[in-house]
Protein backbone atom coordinates (compact mmCIF):
# COMPACT_ATOMS: atom_id res chain seq x y z
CA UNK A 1 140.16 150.29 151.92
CA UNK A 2 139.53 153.18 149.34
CA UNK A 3 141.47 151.66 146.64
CA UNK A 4 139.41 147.97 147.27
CA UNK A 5 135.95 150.71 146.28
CA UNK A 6 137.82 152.01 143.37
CA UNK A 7 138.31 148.62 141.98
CA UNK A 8 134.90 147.73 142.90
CA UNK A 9 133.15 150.37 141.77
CA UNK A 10 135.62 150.26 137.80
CA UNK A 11 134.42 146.56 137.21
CA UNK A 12 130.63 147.59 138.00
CA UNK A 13 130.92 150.03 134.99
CA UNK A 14 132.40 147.62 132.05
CA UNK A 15 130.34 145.15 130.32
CA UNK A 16 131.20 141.82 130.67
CA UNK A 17 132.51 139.60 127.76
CA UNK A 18 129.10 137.35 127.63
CA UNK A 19 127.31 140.32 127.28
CA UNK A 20 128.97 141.67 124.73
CA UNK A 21 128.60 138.67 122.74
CA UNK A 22 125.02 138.42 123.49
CA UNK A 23 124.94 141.85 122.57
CA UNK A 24 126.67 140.60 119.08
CA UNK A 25 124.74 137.89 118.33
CA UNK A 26 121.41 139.85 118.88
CA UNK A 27 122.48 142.48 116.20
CA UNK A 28 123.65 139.58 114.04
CA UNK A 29 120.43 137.79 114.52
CA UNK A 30 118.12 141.04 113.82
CA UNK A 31 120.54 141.37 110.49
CA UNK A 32 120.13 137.66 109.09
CA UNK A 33 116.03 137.94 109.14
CA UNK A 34 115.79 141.48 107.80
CA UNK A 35 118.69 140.83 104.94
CA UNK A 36 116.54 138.79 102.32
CA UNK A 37 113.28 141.02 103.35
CA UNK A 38 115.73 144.24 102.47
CA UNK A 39 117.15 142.40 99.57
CA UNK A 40 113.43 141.39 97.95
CA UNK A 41 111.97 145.09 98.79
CA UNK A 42 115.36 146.64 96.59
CA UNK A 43 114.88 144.36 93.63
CA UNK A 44 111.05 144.64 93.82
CA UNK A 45 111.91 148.57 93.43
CA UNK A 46 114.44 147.93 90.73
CA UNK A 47 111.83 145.99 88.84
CA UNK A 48 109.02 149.05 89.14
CA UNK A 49 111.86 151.35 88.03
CA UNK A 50 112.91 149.12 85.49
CA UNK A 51 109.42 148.70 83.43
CA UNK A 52 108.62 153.01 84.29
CA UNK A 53 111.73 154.00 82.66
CA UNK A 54 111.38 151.18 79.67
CA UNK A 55 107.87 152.60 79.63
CA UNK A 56 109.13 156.23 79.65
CA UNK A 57 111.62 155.83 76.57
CA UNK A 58 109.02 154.05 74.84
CA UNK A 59 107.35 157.35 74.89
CA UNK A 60 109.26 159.20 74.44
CA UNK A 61 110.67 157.58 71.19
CA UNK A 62 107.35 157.83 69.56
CA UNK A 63 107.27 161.78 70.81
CA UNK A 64 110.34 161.96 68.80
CA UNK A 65 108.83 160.11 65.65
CA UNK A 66 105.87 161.84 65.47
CA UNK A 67 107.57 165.55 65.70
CA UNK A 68 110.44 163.80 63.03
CA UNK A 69 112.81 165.23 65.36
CA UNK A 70 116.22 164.56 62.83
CA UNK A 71 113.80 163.90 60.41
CA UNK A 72 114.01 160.21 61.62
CA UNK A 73 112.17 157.36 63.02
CA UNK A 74 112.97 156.82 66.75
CA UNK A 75 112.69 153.65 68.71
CA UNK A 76 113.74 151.22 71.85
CA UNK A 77 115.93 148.45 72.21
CA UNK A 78 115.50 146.11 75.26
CA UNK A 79 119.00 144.20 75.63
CA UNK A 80 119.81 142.38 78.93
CA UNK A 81 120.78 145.02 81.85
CA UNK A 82 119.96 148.05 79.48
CA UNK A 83 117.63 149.90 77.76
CA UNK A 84 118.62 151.89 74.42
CA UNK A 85 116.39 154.97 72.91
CA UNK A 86 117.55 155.27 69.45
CA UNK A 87 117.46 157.23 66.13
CA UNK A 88 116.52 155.51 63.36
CA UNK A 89 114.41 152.43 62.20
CA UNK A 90 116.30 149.30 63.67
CA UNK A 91 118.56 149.77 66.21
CA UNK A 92 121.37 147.83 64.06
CA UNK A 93 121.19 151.16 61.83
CA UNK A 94 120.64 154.00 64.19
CA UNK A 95 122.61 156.67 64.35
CA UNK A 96 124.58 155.59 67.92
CA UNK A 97 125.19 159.41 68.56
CA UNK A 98 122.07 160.12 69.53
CA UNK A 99 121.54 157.43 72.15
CA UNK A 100 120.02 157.69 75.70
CA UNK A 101 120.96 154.15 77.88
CA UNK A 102 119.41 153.13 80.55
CA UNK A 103 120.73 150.80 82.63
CA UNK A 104 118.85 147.87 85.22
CA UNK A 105 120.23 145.32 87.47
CA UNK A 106 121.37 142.28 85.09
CA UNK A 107 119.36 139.98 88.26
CA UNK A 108 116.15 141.29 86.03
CA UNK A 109 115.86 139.21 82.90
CA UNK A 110 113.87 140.95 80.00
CA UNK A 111 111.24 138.62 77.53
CA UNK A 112 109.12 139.92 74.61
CA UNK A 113 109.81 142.53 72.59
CA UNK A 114 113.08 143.41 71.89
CA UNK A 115 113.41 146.05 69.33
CA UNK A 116 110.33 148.23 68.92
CA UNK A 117 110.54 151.56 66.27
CA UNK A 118 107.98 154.47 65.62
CA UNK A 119 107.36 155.92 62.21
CA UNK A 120 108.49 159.05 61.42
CA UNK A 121 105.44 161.62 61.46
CA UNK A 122 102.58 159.33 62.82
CA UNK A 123 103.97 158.02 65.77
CA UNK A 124 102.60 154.12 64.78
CA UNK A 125 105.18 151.16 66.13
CA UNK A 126 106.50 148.86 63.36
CA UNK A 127 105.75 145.92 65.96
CA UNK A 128 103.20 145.20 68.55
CA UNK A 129 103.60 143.16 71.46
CA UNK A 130 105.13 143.29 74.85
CA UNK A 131 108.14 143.40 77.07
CA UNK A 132 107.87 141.55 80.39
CA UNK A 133 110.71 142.17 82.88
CA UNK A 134 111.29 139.39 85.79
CA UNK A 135 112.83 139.73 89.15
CA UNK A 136 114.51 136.65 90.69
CA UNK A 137 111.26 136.41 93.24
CA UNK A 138 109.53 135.52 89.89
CA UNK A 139 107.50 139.05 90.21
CA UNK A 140 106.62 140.41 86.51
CA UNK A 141 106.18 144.10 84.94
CA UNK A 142 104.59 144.10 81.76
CA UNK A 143 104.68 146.68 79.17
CA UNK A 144 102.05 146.47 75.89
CA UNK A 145 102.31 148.25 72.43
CA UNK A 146 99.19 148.27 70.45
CA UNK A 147 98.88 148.52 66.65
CA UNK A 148 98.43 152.40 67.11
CA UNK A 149 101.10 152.84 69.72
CA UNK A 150 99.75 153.38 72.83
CA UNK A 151 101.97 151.99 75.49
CA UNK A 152 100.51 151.04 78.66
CA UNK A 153 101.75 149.78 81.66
């Protein structure tokens, strides 16, 4: 009689199998609805960081100019999935040594401007316009240059 509550009393504490796979498909469940929300919130982020750091070198670069740090012009160069500071005026001719990448998810595409420079001394951009960075949700960042070379974001 004592072993028939031993065995009684070991299958009260297990789970059984349907639970378990309720248990599974619950978890499963909770994962597929909160997967694209998790995915959309990380390349929403990506994007922000994206267009802060593009907006960042761009400042940087015309810092540079207007100091003449290397006695040199300094600029940006957007290229798909990075973003180059560079010394010099194009980024064909800089000086590739004294480059600072920055990288972004290649899911972001890039439009505008795609090579802007800063005169030596004054700080003023050879070209005006903007860079407008695109997540796959169709949300935009845009980035403006004006004639005197104040970046905004």
């Amino acid at each position: 009689m004592r072993q028939g509550t031993m065995s009684t009393s070991l299958r009260r504490n297990g789970f059984t199998l349907i639970e378990i796979l309720l248990s599974v498909a619950l978890i499963a469940a909770m994962f597929a609805v909160t997967g694209p929300v998790l995915n959309s919130f990380y390349l929403w982020n990506e994007l922000n960081v994206t267009a802060t750091e593009t907006a960042q070198s761009l400042r940087r670069a015309q810092a540079l100019a207007r100091a003449g740090d290397h006695d040199s012009e300094w600029g940006v160069h957007v290229g798909a999935g990075q973003v180059v500071l560079f010394q010099g005026s194009t980024y064909a001719g800089r000086v590739a040594s004294y480059d600072e990448l920055f990288t972004y998810p290649t899911a972001i595409l890039a439009g505008g401007l795609t090579d802007i420079a800063f005169s030596k001394n004054t700080g003023v951009p050879t070209v005006t316009g903007t860079v407008t960075f695109t997540s796959p949700q169709n949300q935009t960042k845009t980035i403006s240059v004006n004639s005197v070379g104040t970046v905004s974001y």
